[in-house]
Protein backbone atom coordinates (compact mmCIF):
# COMPACT_ATOMS: atom_id res chain seq x y z
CA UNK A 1 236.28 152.74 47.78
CA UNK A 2 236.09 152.26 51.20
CA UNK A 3 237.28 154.66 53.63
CA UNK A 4 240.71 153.14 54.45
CA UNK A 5 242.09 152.37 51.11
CA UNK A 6 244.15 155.46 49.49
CA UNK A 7 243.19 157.51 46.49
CA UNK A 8 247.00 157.21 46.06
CA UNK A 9 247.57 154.43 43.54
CA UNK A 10 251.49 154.81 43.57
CA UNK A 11 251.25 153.37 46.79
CA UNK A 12 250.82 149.72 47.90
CA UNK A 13 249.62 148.26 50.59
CA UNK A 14 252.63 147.78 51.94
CA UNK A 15 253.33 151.14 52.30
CA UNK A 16 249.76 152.13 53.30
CA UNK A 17 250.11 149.96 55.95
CA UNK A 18 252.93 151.58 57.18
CA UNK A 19 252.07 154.89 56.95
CA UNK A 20 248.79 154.11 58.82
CA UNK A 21 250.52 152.66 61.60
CA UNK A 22 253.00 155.65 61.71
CA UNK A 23 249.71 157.88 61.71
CA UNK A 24 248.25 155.75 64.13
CA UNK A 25 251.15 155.98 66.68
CA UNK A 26 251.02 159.27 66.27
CA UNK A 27 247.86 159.99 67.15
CA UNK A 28 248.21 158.21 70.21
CA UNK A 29 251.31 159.92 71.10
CA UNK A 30 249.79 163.60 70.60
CA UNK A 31 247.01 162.70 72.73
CA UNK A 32 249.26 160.84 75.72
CA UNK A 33 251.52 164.25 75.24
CA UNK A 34 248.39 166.71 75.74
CA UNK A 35 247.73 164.21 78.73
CA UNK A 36 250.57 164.35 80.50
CA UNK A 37 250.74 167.93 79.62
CA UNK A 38 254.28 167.91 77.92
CA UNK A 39 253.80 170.81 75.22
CA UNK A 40 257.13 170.85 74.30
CA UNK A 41 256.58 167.53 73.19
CA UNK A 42 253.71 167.94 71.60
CA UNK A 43 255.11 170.73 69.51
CA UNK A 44 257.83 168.71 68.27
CA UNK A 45 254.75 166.67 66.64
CA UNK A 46 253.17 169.46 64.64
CA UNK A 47 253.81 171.59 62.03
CA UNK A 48 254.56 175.29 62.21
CA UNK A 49 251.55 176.20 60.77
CA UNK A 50 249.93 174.11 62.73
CA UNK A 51 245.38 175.15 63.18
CA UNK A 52 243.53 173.63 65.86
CA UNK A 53 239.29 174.22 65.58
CA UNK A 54 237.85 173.51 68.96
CA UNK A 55 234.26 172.14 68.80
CA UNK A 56 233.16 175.64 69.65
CA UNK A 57 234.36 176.82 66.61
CA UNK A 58 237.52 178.98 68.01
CA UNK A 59 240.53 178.10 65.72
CA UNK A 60 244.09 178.65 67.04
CA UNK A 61 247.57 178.49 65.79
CA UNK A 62 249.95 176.26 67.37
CA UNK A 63 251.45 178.96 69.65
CA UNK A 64 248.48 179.87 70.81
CA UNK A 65 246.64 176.56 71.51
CA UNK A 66 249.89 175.89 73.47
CA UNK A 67 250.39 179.16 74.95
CA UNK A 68 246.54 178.24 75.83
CA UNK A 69 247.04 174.67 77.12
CA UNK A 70 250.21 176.49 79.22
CA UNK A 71 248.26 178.67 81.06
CA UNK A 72 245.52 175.88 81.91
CA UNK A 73 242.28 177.79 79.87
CA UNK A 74 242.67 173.84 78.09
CA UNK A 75 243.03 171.36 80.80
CA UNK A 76 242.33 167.49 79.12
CA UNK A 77 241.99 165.30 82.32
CA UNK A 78 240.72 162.05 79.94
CA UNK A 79 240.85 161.54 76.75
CA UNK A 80 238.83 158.78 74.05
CA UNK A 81 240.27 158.80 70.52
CA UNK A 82 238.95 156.28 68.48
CA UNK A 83 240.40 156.21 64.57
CA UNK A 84 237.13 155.55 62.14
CA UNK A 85 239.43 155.70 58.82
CA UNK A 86 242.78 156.90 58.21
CA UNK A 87 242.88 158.39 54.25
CA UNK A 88 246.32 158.82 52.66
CA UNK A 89 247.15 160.94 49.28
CA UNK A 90 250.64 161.76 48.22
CA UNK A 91 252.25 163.15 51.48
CA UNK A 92 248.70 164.11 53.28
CA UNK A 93 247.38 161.85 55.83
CA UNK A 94 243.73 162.06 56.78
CA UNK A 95 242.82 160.63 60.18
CA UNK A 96 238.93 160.45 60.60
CA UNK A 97 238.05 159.39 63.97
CA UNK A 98 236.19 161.08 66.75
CA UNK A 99 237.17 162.28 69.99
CA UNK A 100 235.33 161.88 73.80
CA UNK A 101 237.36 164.31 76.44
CA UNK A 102 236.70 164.89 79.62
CA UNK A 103 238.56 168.18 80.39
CA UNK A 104 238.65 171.86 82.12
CA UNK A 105 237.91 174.77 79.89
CA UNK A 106 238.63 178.20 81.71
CA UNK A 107 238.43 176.44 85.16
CA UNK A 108 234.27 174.28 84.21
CA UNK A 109 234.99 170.92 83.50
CA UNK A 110 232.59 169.74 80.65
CA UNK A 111 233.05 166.42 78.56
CA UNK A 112 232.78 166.77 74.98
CA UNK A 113 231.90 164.47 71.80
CA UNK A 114 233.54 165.34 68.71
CA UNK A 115 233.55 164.00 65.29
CA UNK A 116 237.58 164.43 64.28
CA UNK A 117 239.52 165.40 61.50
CA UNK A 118 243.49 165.39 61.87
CA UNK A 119 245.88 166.38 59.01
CA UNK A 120 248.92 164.52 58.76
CA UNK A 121 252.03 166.08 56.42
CA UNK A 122 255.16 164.20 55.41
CA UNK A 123 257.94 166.76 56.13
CA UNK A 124 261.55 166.49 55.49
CA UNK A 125 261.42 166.23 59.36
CA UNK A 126 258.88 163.45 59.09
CA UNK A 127 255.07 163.30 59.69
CA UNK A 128 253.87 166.38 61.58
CA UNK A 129 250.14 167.83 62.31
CA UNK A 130 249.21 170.37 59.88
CA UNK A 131 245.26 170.46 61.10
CA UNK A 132 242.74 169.13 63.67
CA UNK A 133 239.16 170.13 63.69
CA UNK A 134 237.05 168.52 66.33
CA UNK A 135 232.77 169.35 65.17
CA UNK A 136 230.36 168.19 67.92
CA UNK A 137 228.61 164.57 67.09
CA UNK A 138 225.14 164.90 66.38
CA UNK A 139 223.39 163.58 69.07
């Protein structure tokens, strides 16, 4: 199997296809949100139970991260998200990609290269971001 088709069989193409580009837009939207700094936004996007696991291994819930992002201790100034594979079961969406930033983190700006995972959850309210862990790319 190759890392885009589904290990959903009661869905076809069709549908995968759709949901991918739904996932896809997504994605690009939660990253142009964290951009342009609109949390409120961006919270619409995610799930309640929302985790986020920075690189450095500190996980947060989705009040805190934006609580976080708020205050400026997370401060994304650029932002490279390239989607490797997007994996879809049932009403999970996996989005494998990777992630290059260029941000402020507690007033040092650094650049970071992740290796991404996003979670993706059909809702009755629609698609919304369970997950993201970000794990630095081996060099």
């Amino acid at each position: 199997m190759s890392p885009t088709e589904s290990v959903d069989s009661a869905l076809d193409q069709t549908e995968l296809d759709t949901i991918r580009g739904i996932i896809t837009d997504l994605e690009n939207e939660r990253f142009d949100l964290i951009l342009a700094r609109n949390f409120t936004a961006f919270a619409q996007l995610c799930h309640p139970e929302m985790q986020y696991t920075h690189s450095s291994g500190v996980r947060e819930g989705l009040d805190r991260y934006i609580d976080e992002c708020k205050a400026s201790t997370y401060v994304y100034h650029q932002i490279e998200h390239p989607i490797e594979a997007i994996t879809v079961h049932g009403d999970t969406a996996l989005v494998h990609g990777r992630m290059k930033a260029d941000l402020s983190v507690q007033g040092t700006r650094k650049t970071i290269d992740t290796l991404s995972l996003a979670v993706w959850v059909n809702t009755d309210e629609g698609w919304k971001l369970l997950g993201y862990q970000g794990t630095s790319a081996p060099q």
